[in-house]
C-alpha atoms as a PDB file:
ATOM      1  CA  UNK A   1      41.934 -29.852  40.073  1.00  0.00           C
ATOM      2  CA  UNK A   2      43.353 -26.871  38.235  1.00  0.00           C
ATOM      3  CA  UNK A   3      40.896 -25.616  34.779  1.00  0.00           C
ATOM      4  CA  UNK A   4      42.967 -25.725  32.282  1.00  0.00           C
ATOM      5  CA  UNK A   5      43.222 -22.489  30.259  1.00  0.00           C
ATOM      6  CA  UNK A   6      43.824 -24.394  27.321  1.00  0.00           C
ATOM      7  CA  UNK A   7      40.585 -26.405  27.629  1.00  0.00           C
ATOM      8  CA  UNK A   8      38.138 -22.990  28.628  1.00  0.00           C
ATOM      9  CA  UNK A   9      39.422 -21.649  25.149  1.00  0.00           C
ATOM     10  CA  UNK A  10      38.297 -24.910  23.193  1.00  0.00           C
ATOM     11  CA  UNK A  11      35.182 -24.487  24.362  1.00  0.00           C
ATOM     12  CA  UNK A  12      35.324 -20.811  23.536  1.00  0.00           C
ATOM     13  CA  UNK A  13      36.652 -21.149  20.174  1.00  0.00           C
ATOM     14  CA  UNK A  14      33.892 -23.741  19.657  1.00  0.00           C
ATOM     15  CA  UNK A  15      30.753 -22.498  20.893  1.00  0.00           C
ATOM     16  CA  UNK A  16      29.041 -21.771  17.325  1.00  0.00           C
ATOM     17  CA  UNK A  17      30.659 -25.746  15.846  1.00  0.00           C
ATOM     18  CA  UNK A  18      29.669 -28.933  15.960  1.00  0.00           C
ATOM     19  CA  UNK A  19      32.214 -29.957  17.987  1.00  0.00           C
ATOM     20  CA  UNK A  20      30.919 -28.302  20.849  1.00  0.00           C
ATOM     21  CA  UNK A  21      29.517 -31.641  22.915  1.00  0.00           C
ATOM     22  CA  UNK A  22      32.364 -33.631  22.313  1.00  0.00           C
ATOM     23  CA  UNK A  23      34.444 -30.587  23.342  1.00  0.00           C
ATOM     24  CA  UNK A  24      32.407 -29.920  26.497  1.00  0.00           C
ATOM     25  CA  UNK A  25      33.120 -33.661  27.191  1.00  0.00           C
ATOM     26  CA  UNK A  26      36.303 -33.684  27.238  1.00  0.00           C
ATOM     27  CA  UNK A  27      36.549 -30.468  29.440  1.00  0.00           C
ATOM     28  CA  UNK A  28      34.756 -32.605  32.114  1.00  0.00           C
ATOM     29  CA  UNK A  29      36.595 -35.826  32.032  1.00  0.00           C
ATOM     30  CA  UNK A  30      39.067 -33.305  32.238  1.00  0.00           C
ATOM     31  CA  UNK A  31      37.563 -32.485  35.819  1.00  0.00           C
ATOM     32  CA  UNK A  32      36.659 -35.599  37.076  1.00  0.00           C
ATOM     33  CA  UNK A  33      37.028 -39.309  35.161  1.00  0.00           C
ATOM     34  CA  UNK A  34      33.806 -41.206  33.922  1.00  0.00           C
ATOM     35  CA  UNK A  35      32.602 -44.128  31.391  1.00  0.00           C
ATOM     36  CA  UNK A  36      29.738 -42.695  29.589  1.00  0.00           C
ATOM     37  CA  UNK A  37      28.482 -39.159  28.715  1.00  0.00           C
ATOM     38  CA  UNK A  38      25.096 -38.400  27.102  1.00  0.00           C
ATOM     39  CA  UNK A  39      23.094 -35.219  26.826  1.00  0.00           C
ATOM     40  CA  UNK A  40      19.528 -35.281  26.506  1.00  0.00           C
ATOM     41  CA  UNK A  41      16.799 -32.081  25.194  1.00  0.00           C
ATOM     42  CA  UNK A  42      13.659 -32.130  26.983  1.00  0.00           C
ATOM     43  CA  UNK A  43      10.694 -30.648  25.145  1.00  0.00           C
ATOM     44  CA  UNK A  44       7.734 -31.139  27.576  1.00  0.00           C
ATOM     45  CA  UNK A  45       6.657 -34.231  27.382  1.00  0.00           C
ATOM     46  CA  UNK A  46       7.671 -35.158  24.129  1.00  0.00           C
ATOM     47  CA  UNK A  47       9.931 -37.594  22.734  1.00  0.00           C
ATOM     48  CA  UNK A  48      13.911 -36.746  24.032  1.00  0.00           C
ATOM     49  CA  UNK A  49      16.147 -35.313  21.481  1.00  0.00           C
ATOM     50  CA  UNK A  50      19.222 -36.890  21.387  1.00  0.00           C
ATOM     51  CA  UNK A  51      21.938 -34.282  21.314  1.00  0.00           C
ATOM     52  CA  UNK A  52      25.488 -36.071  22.097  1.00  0.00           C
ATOM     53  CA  UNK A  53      26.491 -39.350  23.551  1.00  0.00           C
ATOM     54  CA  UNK A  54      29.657 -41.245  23.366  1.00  0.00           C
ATOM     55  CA  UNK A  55      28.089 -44.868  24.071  1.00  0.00           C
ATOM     56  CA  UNK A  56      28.817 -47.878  21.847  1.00  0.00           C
ATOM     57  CA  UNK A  57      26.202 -49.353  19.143  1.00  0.00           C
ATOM     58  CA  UNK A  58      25.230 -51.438  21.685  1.00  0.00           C
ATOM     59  CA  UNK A  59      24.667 -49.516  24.732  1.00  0.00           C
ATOM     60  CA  UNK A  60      23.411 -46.878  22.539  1.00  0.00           C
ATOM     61  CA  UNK A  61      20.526 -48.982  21.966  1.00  0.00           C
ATOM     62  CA  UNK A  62      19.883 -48.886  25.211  1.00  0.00           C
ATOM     63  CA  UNK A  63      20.314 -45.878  26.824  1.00  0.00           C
ATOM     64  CA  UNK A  64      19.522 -44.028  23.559  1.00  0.00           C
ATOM     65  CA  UNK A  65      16.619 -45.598  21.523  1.00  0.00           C
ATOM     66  CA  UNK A  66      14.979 -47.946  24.111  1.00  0.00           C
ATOM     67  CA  UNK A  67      15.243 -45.159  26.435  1.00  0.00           C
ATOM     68  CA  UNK A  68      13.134 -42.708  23.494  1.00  0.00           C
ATOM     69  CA  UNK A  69      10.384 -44.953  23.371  1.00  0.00           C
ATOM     70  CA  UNK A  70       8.932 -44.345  26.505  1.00  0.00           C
ATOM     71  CA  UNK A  71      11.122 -45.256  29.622  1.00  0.00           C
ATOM     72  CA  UNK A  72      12.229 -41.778  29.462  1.00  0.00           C
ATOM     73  CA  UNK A  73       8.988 -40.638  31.048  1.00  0.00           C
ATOM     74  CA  UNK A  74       9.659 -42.815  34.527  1.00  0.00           C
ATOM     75  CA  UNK A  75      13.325 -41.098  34.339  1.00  0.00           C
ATOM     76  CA  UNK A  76      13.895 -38.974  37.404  1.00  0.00           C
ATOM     77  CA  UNK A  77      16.293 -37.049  35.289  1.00  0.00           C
ATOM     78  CA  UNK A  78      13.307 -36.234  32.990  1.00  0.00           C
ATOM     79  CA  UNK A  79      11.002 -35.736  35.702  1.00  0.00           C
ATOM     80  CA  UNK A  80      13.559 -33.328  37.176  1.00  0.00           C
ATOM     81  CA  UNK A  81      14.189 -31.465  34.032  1.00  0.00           C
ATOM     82  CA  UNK A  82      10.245 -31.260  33.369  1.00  0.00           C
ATOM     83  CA  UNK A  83       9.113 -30.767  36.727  1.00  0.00           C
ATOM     84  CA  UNK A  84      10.597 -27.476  37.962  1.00  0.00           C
ATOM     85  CA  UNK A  85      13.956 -29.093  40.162  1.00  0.00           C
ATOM     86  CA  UNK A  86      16.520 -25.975  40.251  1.00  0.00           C
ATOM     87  CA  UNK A  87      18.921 -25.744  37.579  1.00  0.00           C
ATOM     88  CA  UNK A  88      22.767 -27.300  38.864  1.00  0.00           C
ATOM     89  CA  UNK A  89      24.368 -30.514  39.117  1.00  0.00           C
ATOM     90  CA  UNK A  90      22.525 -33.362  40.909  1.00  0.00           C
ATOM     91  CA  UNK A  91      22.806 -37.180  41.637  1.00  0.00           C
ATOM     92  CA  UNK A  92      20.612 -39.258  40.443  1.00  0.00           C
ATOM     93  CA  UNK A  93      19.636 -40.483  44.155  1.00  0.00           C
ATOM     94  CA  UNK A  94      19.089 -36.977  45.192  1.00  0.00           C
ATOM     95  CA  UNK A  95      15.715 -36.697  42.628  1.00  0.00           C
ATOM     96  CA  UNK A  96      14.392 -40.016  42.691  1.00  0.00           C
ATOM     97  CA  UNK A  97      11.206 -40.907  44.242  1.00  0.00           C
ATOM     98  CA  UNK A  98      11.984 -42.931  48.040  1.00  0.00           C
ATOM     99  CA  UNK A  99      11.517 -46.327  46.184  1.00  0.00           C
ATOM    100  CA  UNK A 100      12.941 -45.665  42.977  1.00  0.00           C
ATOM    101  CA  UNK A 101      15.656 -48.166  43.600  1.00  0.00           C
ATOM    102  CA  UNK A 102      13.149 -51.262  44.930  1.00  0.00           C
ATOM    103  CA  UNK A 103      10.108 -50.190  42.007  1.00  0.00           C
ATOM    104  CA  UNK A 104       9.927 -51.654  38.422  1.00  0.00           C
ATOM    105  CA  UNK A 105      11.394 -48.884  36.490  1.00  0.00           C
ATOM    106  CA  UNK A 106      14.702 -49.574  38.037  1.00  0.00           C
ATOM    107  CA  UNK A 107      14.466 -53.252  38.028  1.00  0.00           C
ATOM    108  CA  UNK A 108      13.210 -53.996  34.790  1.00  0.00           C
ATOM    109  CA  UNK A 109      14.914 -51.076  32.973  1.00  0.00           C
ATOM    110  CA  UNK A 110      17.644 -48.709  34.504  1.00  0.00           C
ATOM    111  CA  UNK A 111      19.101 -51.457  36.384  1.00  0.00           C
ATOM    112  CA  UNK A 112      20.078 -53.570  33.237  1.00  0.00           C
ATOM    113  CA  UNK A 113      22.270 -50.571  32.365  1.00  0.00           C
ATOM    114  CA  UNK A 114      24.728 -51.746  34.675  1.00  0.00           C
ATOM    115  CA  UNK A 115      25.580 -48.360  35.876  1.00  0.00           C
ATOM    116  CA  UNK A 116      27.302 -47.607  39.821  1.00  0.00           C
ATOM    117  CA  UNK A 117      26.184 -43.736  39.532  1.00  0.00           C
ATOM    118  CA  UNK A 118      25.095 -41.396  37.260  1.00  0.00           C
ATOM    119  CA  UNK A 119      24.556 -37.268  38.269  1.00  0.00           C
ATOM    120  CA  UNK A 120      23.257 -34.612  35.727  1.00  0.00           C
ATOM    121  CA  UNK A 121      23.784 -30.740  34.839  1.00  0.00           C
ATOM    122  CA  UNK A 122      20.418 -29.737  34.594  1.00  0.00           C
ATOM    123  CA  UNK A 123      20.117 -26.372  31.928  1.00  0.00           C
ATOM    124  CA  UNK A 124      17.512 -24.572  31.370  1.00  0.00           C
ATOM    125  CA  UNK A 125      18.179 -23.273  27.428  1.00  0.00           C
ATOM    126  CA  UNK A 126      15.078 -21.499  27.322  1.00  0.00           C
ATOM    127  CA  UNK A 127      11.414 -22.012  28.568  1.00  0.00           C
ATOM    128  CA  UNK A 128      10.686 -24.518  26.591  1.00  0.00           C
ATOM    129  CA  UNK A 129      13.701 -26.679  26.650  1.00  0.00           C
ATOM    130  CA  UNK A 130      15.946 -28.178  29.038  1.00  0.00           C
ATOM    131  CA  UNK A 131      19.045 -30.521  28.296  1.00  0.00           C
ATOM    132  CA  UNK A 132      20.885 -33.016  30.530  1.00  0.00           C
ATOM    133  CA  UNK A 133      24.173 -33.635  30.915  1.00  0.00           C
ATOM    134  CA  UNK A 134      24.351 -37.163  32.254  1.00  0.00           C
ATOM    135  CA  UNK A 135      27.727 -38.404  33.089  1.00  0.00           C
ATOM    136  CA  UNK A 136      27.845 -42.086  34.019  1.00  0.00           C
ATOM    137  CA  UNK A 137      30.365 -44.513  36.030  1.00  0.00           C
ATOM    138  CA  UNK A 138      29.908 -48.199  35.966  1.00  0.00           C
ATOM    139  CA  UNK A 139      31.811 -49.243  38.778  1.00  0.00           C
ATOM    140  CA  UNK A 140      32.233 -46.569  41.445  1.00  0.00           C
ATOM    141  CA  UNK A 141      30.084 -43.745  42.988  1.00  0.00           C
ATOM    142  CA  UNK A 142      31.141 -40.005  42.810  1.00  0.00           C
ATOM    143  CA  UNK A 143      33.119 -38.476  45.589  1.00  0.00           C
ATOM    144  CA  UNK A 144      32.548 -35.785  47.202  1.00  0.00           C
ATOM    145  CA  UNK A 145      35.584 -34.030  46.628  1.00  0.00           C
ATOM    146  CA  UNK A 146      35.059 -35.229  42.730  1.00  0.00           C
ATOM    147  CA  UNK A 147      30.919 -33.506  43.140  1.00  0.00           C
ATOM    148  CA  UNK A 148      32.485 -30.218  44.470  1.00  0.00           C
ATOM    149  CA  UNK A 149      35.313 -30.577  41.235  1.00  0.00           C
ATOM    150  CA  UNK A 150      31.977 -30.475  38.769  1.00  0.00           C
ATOM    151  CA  UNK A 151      29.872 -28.124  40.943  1.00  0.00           C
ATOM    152  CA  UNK A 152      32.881 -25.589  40.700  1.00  0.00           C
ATOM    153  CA  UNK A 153      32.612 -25.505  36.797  1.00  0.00           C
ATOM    154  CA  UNK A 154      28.815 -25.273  36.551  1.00  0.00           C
ATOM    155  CA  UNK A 155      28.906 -21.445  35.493  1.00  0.00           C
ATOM    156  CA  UNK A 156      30.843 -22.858  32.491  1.00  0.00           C
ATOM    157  CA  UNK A 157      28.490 -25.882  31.695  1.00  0.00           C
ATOM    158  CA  UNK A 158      25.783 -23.377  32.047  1.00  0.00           C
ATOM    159  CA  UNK A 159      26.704 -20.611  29.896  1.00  0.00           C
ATOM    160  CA  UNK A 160      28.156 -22.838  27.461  1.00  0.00           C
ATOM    161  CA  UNK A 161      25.217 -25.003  26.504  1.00  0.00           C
ATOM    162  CA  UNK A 162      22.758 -22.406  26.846  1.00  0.00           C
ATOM    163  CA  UNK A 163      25.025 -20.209  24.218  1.00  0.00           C
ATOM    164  CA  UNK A 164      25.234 -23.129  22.023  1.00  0.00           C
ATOM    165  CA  UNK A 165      21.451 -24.897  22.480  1.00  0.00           C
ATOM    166  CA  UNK A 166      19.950 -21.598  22.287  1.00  0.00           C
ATOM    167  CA  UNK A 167      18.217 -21.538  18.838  1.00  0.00           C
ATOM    168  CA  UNK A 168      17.467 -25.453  18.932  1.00  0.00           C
ATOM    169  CA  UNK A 169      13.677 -25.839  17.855  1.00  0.00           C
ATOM    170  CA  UNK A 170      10.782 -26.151  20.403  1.00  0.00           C
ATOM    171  CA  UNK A 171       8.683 -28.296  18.422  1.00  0.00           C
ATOM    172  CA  UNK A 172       9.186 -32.025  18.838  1.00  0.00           C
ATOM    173  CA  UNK A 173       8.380 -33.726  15.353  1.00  0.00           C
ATOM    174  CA  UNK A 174       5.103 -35.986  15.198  1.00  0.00           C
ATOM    175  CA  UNK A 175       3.638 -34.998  18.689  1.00  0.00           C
ATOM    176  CA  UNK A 176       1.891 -32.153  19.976  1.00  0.00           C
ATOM    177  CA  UNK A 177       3.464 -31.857  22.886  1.00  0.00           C
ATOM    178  CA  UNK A 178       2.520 -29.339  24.562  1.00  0.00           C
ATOM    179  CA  UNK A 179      -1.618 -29.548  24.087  1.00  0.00           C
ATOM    180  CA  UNK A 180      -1.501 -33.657  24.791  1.00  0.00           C
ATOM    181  CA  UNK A 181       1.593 -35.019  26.263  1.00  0.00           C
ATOM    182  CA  UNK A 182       2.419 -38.388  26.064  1.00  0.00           C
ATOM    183  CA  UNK A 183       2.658 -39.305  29.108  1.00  0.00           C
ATOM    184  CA  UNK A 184      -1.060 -37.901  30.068  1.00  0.00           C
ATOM    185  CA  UNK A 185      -2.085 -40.453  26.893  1.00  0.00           C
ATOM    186  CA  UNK A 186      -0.097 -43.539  28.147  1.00  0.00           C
ATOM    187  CA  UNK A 187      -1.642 -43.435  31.442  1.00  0.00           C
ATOM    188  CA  UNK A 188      -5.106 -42.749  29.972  1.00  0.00           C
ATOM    189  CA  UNK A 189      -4.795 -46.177  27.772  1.00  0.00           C
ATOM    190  CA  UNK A 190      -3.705 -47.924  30.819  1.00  0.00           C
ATOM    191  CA  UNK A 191      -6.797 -50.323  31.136  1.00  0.00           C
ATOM    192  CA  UNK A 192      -8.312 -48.695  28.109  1.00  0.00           C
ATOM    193  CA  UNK A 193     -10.697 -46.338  30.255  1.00  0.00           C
ATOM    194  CA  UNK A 194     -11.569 -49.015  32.824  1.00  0.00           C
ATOM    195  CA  UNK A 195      -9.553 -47.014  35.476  1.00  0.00           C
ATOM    196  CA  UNK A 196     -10.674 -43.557  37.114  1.00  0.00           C
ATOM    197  CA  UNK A 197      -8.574 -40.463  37.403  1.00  0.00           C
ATOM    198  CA  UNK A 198      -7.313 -40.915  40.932  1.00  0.00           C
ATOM    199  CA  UNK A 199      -6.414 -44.801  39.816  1.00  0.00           C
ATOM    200  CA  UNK A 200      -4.901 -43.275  36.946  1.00  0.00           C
ATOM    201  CA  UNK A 201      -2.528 -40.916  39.696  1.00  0.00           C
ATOM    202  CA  UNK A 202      -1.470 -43.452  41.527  1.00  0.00           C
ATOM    203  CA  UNK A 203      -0.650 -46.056  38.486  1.00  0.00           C
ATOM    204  CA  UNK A 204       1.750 -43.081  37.429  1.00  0.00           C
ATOM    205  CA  UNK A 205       3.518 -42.290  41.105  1.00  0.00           C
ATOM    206  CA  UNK A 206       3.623 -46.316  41.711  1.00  0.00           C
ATOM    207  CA  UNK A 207       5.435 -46.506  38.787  1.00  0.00           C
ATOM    208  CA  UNK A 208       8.127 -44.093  39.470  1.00  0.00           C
ATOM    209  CA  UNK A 209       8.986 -45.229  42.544  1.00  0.00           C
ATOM    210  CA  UNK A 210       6.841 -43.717  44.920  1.00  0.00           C
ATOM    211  CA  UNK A 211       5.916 -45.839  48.462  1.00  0.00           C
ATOM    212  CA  UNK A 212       2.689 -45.804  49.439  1.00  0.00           C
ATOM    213  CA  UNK A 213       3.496 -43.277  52.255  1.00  0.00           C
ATOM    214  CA  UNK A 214       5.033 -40.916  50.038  1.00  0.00           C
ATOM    215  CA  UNK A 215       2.407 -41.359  47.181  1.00  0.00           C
ATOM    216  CA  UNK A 216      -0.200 -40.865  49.816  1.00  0.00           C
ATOM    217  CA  UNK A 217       1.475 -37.484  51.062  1.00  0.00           C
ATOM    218  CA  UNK A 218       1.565 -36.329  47.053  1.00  0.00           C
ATOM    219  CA  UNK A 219      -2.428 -37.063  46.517  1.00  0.00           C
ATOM    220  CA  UNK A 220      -3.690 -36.017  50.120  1.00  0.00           C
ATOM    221  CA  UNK A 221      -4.680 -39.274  51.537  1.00  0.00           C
ATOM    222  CA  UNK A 222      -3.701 -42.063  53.455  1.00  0.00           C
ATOM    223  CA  UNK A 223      -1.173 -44.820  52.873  1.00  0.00           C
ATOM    224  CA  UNK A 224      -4.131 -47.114  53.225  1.00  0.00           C
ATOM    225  CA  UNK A 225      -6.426 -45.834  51.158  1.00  0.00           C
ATOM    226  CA  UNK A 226      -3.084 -45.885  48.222  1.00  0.00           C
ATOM    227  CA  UNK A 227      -3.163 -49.483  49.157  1.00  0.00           C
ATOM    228  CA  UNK A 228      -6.955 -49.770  48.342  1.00  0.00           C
ATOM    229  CA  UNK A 229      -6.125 -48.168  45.241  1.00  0.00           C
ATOM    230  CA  UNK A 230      -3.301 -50.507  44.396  1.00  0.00           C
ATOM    231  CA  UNK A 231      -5.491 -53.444  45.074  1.00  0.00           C
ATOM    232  CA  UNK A 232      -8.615 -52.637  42.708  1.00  0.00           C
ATOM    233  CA  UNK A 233      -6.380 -51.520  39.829  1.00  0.00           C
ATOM    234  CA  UNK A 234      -4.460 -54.574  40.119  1.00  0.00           C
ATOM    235  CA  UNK A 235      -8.040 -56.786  39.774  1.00  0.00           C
ATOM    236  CA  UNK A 236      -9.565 -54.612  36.956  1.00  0.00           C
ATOM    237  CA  UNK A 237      -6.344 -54.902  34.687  1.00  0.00           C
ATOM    238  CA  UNK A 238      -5.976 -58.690  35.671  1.00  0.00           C
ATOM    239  CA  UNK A 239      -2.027 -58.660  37.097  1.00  0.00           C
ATOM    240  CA  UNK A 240      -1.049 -59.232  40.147  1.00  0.00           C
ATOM    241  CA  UNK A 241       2.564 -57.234  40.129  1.00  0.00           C
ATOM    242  CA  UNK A 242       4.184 -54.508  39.708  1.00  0.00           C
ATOM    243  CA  UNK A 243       6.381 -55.820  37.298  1.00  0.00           C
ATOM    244  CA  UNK A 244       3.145 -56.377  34.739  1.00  0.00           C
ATOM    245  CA  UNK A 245       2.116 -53.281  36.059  1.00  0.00           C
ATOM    246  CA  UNK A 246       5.368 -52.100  33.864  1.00  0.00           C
ATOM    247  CA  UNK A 247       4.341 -54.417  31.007  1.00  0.00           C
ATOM    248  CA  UNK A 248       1.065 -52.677  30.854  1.00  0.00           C
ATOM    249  CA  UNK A 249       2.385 -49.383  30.586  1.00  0.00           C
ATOM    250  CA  UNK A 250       5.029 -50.451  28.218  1.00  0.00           C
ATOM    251  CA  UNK A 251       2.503 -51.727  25.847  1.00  0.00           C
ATOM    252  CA  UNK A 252       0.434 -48.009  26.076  1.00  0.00           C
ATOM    253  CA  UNK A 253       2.868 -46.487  24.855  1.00  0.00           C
ATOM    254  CA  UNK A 254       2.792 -48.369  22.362  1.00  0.00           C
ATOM    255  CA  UNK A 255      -0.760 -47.590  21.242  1.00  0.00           C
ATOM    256  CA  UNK A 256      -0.997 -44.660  18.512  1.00  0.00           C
ATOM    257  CA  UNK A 257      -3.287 -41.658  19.565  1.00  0.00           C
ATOM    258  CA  UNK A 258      -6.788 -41.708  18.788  1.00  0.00           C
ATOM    259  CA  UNK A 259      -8.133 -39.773  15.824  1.00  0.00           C
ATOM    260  CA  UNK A 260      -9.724 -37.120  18.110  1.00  0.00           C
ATOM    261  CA  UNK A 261      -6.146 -36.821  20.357  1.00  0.00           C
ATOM    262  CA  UNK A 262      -4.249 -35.735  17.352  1.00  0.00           C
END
């Protein structure tokens, strides 16, 4: 599809206004059709700023403010966008763990969002802050003809958010990020000290969707051993799933800091 001159000098005209996200949005549906758009800041850790979405009240809850309080941090997007993947469009499938789609992230959470396919700009604003672009279908996959359609206007997406995110602040509100992120404290109250570091590890990769083959080639030791693992955290935190393994983890997150973590 042809970029329409018309729509590159919106975005131009708009790169220092507000309007700049919705803008950008409609440049892309523009380039390829989809249901939902929503564009995420990543500070570290911390708590996602929300920077655009077009969702309704209720699927804003959702994806928006259920998402903020702490599924974010099982979100291969996030993990992607914290994590060092290479700036550029990707699918969701292409960053998720092996066994993202079978683990208890995507069952008990991302799968309720009724969603076909979602892919993601990933930009890098600065060192300290990357933003997704998620663009999401609810009843058909992406092409590949309709993939190469966005991958041809990345340069735009690129320069364009990184022009307009530029001078967006690098300190999340209410967290220290940076010196104790909250995902390092929701493991830690996982089991309230009972488990051990390694334990700890393999709670975390479990939990995003890692097999036990996989999670064993991340920590250096066998698929067996992961197993082992598996099996005595499982009898020291009294469950016997993975799903309450989610419900645990759920419920840290809930917990405030301690005195001394603040």
């Amino acid at each position: 599809m042809a970029i329409s001159s018309a729509k590159l000098g919106q975005i131009i005209d708009h790169l220092e206004s507000e309007q700049l996200p919705q803008i950008l949005s409609n440049f892309l549906k523009h380039i390829v059709e989809f249901d939902f758009v929503v564009i995420f800041g990543y500070l570290g850790s911390a708590r996602p700023l929300a920077l655009y979405d077009d969702f309704t009240p209720a699927r804003r809850m959702m994806h928006v403010d259920e998402y903020q309080d702490g599924p974010y941090l099982l979100d291969p997007f996030f993990l992607a966008a914290t994590g060092g993947i290479q700036p550029g469009l990707w699918r969701l499938s292409e960053i998720a763990p092996d066994r993202f789609y079978q683990g208890e992230y995507f069952r008990s959470y991302y799968e309720q969002t009724g969603l076909a396919e979602e892919v993601g700009f990933l930009v890098n604003i600065h060192e300290n802050l990357t933003i997704v672009i998620s663009l999401m279908r609810k009843t058909r996959k992406f092409s590949k003809t309709e993939l190469k359609a966005l991958q041809a206007v990345w340069p735009i997406v690129d320069a364009a958010c990184r022009r307009y995110w530029r001078d967006t602040k690098t300190e999340a509100p209410d967290t220290n990020a940076f010196a104790d992120s909250n995902i390092e404290r929701a493991f830690r109250n996982i089991g309230e000290g009972m488990l051990t570091p390694r334990e700890r590890e393999v709670v975390e990769l479990t939990l995003r969707g890692h097999s036990a083959d996989a999670l064993g080639a991340l920590l250096g030791i066998s698929s067996g051993t992961v197993r082992i693992h598996r099996k005595n955290i499982y009898a020291k935190l009294r469950i016997r799933s993975q799903g309450e393994l989610f419900s645990v983890f759920i419920s840290a997150l809930s917990k405030p800091p301690k005195k001394a973590e603040v």
